[in-house]
N, C-alpha and C. Protein backbone atom coordinates (compact mmCIF):
# COMPACT_ATOMS: atom_id res chain seq x y z
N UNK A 1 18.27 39.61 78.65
CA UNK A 1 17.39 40.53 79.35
C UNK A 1 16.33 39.74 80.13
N UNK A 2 16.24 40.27 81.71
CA UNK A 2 14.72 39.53 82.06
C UNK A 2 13.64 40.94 82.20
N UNK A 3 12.61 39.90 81.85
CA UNK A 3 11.24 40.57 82.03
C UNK A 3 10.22 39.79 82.76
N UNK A 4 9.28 41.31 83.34
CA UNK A 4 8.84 40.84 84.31
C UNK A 4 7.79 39.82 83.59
N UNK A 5 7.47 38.64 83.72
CA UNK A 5 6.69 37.42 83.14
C UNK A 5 5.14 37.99 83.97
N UNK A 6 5.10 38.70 84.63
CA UNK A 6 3.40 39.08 84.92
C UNK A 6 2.71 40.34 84.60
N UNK A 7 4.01 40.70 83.61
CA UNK A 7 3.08 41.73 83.15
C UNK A 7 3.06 41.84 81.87
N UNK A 8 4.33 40.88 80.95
CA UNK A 8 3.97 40.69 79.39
C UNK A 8 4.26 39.13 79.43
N UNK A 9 4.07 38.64 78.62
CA UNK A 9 3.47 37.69 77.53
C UNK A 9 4.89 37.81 76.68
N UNK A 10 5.53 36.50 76.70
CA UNK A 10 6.65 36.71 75.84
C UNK A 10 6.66 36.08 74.40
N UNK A 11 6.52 36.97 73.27
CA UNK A 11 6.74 35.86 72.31
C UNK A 11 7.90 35.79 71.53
N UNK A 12 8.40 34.19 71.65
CA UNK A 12 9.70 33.46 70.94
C UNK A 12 9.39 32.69 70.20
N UNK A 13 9.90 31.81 69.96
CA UNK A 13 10.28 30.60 69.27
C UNK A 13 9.94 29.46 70.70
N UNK A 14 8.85 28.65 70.57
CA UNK A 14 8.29 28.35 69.42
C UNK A 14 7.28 28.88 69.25
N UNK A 15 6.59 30.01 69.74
CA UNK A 15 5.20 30.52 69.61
C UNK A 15 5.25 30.42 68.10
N UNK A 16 3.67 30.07 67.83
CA UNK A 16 3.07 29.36 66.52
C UNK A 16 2.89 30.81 65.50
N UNK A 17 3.07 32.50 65.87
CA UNK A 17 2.91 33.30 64.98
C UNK A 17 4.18 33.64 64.77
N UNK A 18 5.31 32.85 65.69
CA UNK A 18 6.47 33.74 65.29
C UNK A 18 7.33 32.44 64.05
N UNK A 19 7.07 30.95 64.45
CA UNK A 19 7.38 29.84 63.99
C UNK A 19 6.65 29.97 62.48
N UNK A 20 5.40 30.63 62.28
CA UNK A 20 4.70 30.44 61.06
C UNK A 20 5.74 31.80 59.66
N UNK A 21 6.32 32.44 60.25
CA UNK A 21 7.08 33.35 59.86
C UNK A 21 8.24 32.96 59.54
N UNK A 22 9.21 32.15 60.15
CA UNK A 22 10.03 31.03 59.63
C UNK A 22 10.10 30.02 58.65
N UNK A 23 9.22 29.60 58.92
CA UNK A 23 8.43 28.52 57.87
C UNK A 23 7.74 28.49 56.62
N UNK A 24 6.81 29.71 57.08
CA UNK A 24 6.56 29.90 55.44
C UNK A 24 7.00 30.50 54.40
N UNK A 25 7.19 29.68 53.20
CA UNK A 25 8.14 30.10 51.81
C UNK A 25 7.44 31.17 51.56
N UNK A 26 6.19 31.84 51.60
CA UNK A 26 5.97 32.81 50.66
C UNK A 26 6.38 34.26 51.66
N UNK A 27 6.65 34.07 52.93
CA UNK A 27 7.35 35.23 53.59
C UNK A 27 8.37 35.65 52.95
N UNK A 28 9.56 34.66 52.45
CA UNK A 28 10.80 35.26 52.01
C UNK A 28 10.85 36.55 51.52
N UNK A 29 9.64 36.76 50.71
CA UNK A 29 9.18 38.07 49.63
C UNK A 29 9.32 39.11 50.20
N UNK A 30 8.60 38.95 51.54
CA UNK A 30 8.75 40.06 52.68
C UNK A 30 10.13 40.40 52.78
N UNK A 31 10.38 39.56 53.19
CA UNK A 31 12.34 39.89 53.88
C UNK A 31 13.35 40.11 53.01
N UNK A 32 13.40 39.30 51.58
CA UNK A 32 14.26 39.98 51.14
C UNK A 32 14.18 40.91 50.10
N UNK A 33 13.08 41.17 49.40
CA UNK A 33 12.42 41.93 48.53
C UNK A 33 11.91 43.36 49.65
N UNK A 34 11.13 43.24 49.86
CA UNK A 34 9.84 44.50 50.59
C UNK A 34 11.03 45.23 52.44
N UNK A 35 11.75 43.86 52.25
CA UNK A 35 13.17 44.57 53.60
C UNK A 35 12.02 44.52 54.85
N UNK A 36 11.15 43.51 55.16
CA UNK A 36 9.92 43.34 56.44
C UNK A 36 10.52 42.73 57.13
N UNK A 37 10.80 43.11 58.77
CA UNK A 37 11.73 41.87 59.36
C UNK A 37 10.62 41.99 60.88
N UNK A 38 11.26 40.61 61.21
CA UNK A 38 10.59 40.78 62.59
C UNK A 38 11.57 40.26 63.77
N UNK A 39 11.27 40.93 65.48
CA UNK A 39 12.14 40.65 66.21
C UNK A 39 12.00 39.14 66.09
N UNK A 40 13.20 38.91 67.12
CA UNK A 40 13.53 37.37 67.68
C UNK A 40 12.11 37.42 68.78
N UNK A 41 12.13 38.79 69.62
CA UNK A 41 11.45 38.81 70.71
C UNK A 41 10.65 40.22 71.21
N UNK A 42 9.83 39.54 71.21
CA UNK A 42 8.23 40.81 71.30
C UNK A 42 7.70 40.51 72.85
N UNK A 43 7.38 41.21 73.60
CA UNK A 43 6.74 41.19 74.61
C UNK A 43 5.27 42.11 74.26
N UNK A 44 4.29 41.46 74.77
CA UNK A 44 3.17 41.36 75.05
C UNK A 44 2.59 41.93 76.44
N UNK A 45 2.05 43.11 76.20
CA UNK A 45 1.30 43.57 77.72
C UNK A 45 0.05 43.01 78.49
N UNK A 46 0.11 42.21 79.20
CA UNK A 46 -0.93 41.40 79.92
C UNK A 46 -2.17 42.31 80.59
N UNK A 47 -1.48 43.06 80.61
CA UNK A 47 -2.46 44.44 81.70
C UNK A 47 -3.08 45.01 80.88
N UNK A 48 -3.44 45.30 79.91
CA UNK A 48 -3.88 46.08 79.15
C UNK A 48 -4.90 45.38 78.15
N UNK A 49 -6.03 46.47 78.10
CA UNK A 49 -7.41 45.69 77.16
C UNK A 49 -6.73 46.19 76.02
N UNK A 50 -5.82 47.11 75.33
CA UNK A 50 -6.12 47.20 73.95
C UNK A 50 -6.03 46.50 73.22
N UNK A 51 -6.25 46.92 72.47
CA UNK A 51 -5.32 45.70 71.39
C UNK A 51 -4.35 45.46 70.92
N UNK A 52 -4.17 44.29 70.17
CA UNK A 52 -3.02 43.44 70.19
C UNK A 52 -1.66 44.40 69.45
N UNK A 53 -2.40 44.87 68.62
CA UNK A 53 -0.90 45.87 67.85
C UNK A 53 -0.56 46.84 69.11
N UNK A 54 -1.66 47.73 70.05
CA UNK A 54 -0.89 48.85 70.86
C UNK A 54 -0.35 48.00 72.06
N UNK A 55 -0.47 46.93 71.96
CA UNK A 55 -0.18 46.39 73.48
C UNK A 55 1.37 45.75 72.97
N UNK A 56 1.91 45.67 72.14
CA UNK A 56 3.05 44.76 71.86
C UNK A 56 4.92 45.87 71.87
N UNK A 57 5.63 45.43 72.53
CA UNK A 57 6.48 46.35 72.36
C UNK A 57 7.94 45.50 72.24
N UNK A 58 8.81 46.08 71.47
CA UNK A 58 10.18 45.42 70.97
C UNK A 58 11.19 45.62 71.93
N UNK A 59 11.74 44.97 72.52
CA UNK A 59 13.22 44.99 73.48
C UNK A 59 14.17 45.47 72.88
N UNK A 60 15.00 45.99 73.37
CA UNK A 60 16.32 46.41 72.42
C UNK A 60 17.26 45.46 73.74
N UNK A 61 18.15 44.63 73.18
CA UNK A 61 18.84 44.09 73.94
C UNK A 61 20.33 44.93 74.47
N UNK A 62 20.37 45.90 74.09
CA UNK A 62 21.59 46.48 74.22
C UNK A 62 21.63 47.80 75.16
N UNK A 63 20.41 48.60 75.15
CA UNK A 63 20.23 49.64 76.19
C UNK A 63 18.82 49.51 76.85
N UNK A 64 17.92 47.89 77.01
CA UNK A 64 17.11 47.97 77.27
C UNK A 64 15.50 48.47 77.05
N UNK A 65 15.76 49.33 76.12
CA UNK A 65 15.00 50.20 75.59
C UNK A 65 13.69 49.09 75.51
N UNK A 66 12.23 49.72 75.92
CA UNK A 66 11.01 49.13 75.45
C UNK A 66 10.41 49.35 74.03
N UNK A 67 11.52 49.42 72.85
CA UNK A 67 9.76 50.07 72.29
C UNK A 67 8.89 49.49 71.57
N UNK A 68 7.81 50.66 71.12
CA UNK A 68 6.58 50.26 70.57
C UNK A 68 6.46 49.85 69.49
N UNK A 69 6.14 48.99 68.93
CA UNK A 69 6.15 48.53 67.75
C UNK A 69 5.56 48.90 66.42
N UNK A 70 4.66 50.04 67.20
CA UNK A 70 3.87 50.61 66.09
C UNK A 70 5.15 51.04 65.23
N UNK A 71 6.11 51.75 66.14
CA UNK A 71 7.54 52.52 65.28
C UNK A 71 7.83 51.64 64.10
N UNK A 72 7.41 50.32 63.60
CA UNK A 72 7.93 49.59 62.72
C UNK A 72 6.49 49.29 61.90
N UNK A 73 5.32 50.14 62.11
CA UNK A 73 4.40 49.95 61.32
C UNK A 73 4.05 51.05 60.26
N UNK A 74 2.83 50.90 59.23
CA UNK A 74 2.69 51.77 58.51
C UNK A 74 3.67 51.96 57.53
N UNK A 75 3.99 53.35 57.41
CA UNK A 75 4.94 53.75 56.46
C UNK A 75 6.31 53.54 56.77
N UNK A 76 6.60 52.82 58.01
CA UNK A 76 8.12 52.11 58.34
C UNK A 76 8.08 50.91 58.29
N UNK A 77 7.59 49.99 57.99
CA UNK A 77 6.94 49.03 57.74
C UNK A 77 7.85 47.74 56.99
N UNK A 78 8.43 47.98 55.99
CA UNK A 78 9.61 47.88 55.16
C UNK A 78 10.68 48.78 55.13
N UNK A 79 11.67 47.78 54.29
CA UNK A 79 12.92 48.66 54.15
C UNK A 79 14.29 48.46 54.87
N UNK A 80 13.58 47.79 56.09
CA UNK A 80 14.33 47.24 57.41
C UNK A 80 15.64 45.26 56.33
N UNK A 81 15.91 46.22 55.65
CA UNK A 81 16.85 44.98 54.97
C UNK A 81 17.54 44.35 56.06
N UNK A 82 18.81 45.07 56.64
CA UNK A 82 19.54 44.40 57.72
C UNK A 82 19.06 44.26 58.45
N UNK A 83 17.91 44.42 58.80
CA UNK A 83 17.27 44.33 60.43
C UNK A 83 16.86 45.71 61.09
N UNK A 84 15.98 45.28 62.49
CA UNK A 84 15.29 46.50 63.01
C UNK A 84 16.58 47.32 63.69
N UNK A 85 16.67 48.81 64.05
CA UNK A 85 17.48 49.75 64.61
C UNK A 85 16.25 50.40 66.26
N UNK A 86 17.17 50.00 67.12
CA UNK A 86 16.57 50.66 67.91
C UNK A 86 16.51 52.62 68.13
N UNK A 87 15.52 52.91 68.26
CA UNK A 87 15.72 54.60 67.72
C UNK A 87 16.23 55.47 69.31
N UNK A 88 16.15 54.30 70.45
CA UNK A 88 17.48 55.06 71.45
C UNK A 88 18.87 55.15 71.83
N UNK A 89 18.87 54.21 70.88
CA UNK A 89 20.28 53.71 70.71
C UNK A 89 21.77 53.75 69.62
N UNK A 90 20.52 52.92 68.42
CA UNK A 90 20.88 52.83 67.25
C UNK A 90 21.01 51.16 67.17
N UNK A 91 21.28 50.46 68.21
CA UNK A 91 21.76 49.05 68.38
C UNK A 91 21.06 48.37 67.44
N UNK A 92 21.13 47.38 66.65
CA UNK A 92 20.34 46.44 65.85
C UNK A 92 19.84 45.48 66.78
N UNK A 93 18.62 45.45 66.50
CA UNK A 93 17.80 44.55 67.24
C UNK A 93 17.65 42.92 66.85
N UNK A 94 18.03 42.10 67.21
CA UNK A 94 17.93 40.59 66.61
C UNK A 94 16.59 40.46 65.75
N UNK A 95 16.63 40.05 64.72
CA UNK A 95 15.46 39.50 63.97
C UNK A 95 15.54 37.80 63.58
N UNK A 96 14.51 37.68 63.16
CA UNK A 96 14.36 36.25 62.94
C UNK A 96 14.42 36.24 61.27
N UNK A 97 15.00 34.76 60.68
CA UNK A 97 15.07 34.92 59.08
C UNK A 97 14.37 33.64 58.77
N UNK A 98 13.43 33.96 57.94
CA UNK A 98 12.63 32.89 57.51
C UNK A 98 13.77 31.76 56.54
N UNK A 99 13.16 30.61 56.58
CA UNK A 99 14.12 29.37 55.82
C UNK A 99 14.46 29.74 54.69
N UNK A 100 13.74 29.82 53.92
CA UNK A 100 13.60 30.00 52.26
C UNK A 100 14.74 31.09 52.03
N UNK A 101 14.34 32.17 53.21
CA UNK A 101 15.25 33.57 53.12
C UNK A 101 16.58 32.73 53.09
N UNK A 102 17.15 32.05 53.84
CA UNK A 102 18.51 31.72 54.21
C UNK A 102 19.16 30.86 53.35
N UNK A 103 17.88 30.36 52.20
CA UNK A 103 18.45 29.59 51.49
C UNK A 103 18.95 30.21 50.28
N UNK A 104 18.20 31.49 50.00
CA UNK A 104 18.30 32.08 48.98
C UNK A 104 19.51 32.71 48.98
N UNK A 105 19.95 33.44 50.41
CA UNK A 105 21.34 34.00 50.84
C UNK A 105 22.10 33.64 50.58
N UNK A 106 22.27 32.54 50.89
CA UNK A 106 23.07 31.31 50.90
C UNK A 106 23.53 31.01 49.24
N UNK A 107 22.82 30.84 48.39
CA UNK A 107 22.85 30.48 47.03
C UNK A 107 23.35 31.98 46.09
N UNK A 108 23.06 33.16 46.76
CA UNK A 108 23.24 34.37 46.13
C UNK A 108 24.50 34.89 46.82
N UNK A 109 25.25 34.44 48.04
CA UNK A 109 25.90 35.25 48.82
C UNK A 109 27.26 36.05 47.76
N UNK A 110 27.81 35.65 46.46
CA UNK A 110 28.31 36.32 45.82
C UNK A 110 27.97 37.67 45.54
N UNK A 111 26.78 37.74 45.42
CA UNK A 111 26.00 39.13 45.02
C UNK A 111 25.73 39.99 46.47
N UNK A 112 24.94 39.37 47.26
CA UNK A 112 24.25 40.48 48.17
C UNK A 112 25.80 40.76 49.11
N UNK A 113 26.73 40.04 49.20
CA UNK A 113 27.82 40.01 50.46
C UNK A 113 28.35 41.82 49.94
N UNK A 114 28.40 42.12 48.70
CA UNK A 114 28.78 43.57 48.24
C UNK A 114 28.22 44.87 48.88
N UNK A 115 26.81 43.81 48.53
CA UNK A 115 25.70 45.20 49.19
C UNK A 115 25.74 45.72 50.40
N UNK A 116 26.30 44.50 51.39
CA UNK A 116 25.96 44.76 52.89
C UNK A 116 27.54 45.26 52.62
N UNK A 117 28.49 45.13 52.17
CA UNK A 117 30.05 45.94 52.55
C UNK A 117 29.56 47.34 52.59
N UNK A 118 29.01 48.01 51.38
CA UNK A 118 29.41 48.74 50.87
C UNK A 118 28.06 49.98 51.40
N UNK A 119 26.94 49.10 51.58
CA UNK A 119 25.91 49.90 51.46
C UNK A 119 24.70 49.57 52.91
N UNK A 120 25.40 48.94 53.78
CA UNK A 120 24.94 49.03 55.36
C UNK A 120 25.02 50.12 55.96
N UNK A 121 26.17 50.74 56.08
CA UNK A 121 26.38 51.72 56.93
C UNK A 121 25.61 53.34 56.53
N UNK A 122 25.33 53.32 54.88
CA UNK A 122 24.43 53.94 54.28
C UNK A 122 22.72 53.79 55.03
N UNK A 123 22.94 52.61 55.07
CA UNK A 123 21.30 52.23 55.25
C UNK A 123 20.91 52.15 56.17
N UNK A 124 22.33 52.51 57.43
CA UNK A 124 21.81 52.41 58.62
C UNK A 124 22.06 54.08 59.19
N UNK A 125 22.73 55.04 58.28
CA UNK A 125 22.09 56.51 58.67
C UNK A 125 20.73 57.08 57.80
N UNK A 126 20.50 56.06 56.66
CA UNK A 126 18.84 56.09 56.53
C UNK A 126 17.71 55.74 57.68
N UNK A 127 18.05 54.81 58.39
CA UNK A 127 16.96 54.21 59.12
C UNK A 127 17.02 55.38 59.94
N UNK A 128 18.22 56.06 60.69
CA UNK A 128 18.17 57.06 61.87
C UNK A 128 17.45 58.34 61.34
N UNK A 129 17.36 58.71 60.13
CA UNK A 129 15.79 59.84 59.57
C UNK A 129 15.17 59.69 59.50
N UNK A 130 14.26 58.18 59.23
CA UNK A 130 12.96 57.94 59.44
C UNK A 130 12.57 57.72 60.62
N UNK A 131 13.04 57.70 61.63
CA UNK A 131 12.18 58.01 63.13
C UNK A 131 11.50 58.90 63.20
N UNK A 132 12.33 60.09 63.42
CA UNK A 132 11.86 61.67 63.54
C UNK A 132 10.63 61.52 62.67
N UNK A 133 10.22 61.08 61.61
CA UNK A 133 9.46 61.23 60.84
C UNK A 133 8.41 60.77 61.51
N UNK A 134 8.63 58.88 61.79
CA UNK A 134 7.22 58.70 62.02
C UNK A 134 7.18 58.70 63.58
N UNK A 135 7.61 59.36 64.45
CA UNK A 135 7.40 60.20 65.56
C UNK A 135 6.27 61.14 65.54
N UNK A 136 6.80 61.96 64.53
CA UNK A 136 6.46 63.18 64.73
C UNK A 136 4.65 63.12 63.66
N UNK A 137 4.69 62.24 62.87
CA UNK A 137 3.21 61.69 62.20
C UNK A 137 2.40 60.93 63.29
N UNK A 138 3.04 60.34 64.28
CA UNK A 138 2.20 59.83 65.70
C UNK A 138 1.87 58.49 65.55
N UNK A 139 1.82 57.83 66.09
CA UNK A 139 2.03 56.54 66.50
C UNK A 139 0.11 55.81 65.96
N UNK A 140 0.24 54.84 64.66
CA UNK A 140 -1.41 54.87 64.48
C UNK A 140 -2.22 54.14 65.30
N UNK A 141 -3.60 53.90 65.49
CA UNK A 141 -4.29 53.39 66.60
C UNK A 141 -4.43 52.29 65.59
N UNK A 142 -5.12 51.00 66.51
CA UNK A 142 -5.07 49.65 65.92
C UNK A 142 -6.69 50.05 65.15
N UNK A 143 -6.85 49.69 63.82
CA UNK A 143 -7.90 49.72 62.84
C UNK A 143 -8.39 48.14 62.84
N UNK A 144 -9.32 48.21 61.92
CA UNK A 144 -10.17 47.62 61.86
C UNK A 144 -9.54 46.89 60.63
N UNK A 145 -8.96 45.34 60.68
CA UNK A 145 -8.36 44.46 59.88
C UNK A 145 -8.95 43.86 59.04
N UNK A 146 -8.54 44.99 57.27
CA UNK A 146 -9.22 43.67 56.39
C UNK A 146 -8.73 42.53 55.84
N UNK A 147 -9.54 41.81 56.69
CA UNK A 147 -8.69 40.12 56.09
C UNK A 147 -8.67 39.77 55.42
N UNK A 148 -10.26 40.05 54.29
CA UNK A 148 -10.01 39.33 53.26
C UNK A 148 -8.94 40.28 52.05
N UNK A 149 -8.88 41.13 52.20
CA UNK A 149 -7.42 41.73 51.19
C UNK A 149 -6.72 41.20 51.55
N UNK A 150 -5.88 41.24 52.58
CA UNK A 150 -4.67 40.33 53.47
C UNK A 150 -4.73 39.07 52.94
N UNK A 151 -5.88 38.14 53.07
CA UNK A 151 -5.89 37.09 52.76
C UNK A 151 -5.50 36.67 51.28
N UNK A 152 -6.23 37.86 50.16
CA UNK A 152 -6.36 37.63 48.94
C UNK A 152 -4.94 37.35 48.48
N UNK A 153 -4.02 39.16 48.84
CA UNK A 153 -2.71 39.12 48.92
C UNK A 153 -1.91 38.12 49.19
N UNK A 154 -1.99 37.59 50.14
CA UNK A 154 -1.14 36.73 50.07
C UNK A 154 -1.03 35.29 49.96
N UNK A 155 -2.78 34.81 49.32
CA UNK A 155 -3.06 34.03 47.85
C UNK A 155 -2.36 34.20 46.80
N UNK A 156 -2.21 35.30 46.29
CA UNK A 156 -1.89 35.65 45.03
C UNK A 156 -0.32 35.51 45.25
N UNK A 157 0.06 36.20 46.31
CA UNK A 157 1.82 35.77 46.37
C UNK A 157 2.06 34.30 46.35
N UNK A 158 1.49 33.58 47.30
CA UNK A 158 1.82 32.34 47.31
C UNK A 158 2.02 31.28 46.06
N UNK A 159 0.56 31.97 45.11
CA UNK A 159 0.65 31.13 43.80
C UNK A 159 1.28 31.27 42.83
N UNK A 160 2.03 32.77 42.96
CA UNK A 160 3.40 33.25 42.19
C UNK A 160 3.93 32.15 42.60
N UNK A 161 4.69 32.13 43.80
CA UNK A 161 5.83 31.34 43.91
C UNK A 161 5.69 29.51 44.16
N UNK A 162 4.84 30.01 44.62
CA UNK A 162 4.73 27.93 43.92
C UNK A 162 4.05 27.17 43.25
N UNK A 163 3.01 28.14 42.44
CA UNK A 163 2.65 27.50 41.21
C UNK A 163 3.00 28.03 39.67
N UNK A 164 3.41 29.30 40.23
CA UNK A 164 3.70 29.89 38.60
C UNK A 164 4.84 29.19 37.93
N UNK A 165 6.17 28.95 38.64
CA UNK A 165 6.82 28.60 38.38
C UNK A 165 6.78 27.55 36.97
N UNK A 166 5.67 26.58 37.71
CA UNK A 166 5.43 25.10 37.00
C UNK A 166 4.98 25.42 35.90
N UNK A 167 3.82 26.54 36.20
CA UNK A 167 3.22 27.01 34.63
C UNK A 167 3.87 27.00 33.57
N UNK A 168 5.17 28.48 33.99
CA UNK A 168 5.95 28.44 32.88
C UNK A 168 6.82 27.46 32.43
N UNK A 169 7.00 26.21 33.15
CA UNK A 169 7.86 24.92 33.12
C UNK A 169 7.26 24.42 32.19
N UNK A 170 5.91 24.10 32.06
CA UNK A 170 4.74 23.42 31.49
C UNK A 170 4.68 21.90 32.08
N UNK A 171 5.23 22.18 33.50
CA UNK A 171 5.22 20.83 34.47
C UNK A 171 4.03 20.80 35.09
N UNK A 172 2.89 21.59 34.73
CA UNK A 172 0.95 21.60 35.17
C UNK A 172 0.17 21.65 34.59
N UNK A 173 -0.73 20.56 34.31
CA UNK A 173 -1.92 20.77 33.44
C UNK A 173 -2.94 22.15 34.22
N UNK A 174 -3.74 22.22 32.85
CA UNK A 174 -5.08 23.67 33.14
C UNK A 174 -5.53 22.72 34.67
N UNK A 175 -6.25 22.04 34.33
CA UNK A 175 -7.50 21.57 35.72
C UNK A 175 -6.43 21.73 37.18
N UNK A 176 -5.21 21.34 36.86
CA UNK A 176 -4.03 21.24 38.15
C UNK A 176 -3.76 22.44 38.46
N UNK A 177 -3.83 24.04 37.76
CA UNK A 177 -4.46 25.28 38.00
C UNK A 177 -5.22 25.88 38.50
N UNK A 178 -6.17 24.89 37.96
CA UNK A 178 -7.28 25.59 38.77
C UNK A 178 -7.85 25.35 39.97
N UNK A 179 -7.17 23.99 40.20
CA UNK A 179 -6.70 23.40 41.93
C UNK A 179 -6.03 24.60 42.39
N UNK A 180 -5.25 24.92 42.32
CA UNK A 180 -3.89 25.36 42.64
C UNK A 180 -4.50 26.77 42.90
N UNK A 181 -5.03 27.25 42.35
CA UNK A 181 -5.87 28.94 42.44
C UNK A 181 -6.46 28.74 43.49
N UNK A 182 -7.49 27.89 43.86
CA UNK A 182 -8.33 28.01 44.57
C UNK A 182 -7.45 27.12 45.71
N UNK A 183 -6.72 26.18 45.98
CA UNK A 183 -6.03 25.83 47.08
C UNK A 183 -5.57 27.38 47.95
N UNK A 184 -5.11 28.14 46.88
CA UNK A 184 -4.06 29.55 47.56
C UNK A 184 -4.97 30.14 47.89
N UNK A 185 -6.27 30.58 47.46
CA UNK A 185 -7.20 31.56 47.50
C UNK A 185 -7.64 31.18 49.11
N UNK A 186 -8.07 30.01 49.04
CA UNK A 186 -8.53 28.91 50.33
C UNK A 186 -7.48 29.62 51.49
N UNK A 187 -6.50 28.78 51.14
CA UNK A 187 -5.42 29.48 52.33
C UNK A 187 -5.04 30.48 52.48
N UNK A 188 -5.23 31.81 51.29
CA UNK A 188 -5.11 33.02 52.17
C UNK A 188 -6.11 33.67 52.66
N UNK A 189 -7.33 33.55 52.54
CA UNK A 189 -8.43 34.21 53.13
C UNK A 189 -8.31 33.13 54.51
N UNK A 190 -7.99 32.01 55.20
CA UNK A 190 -7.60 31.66 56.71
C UNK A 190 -6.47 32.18 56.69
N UNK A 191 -5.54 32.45 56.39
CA UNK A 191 -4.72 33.17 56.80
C UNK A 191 -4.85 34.39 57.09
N UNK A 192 -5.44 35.10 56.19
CA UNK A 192 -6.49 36.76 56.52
C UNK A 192 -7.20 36.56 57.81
N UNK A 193 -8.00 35.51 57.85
CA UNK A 193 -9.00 35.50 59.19
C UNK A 193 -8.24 34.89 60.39
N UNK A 194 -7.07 34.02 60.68
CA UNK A 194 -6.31 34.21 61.60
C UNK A 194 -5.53 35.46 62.24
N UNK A 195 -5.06 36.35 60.89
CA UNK A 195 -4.78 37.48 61.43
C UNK A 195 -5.27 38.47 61.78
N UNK A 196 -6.53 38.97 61.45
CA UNK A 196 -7.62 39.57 61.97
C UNK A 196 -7.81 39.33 63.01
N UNK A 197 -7.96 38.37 63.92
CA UNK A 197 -8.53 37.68 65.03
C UNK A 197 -7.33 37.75 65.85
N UNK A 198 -6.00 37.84 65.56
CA UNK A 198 -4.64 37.98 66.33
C UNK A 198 -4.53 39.56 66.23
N UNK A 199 -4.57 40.40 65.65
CA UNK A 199 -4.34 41.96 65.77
C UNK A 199 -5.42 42.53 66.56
N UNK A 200 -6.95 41.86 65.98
CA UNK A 200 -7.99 42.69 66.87
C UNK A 200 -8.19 42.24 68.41
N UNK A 201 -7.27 41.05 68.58
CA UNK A 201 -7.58 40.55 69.90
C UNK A 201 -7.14 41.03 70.93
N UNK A 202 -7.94 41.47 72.20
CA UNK A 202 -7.62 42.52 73.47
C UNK A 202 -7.13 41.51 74.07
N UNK A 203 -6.89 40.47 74.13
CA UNK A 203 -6.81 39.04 75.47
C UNK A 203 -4.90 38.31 75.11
């Protein structure tokens, strides 16, 4: 697909919010647990002061379709296991899969390869009833981002998965804990305040 380059803002690979979604291990949780996916490719409205969530809209590569991305926020938010569905089409929209995700696939594919036989085509006349829904509930306006929950959250995920582990190993002393708490705590409240500053931003 081309787009017009002067009036959105394209983000791919390597843009640094779509690359940080790849990369980081504690996303996996998102994607294959909570079913959170994100496109390959988001365009960005240049023309427009709002903000960053109403200004962003998803391509559908298959009928062109623009849409809004809010359609994948809120209470649609998750769930999106196989990937996003465009709601003019139906077409699956390319998503991106974080590392960790692919490794885990990869190591499990005995198990999940069933799910997608048997229970895709299920899940993809689920996704086509929740449109109508959040259509018809209206599209939400961009709020006011609390970071430090965001941040806390996904402190606390992070130290599940890469420090709890050790705990229960008994491969970490207490004091190497209490590093480890406050390392995650550290990095998710900047991670909270990077994303705050990327959703509320009009520019």
């Amino acid at each position: 697909m081309e787009f017009d380059k002067q009036k959105y803002k394209i983000w791919k690979l390597p843009h640094p919010m779509v690359l940080h979604w790849i990369i980081n291990p504690g996303l996996a949780f998102n994607e294959l647990i909570l079913g959170q996916r994100i496109p390959k490719i988001a365009l960005i409205d240049k023309t427009s002061d709002a903000p960053l969530m109403e200004r962003q809209s998803i391509p559908c590569p298959h009928c062109n379709a623009l849409n809004d991305s809010r359609l994948w926020s809120q209470g649609n938010t998750f769930g999106h296991w196989f990937g996003l569905v465009c709601p003019e089409c139906y077409g699956k929209i390319p998503c991106l899969w974080n590392i960790t995700s692919l490794i885990i696939l990869t190591l499990t594919f005995p198990i999940w390869i069933w799910i997608k036989i048997f229970g895709e085509a299920k899940w993809l006349e689920w996704e086509k009833r929740r449109f109508p829904e959040v259509v018809s509930s209206g599209l939400p306006e961009a709020k006011k981002t609390n970071w430090v929950k965001m941040g806390i959250t996904y402190g606390v995920i992070m130290f599940c998965i890469m420090t709890l582990p050790k705990i229960l190993q008994n491969r970490i002393t207490p004091d190497n804990i209490a590093f480890q708490a406050a390392l995650w705590l550290f990095c998710g409240l900047a991670f909270g305040l990077v994303m705050k500053l990327f959703l509320s931003s009009k520019k």
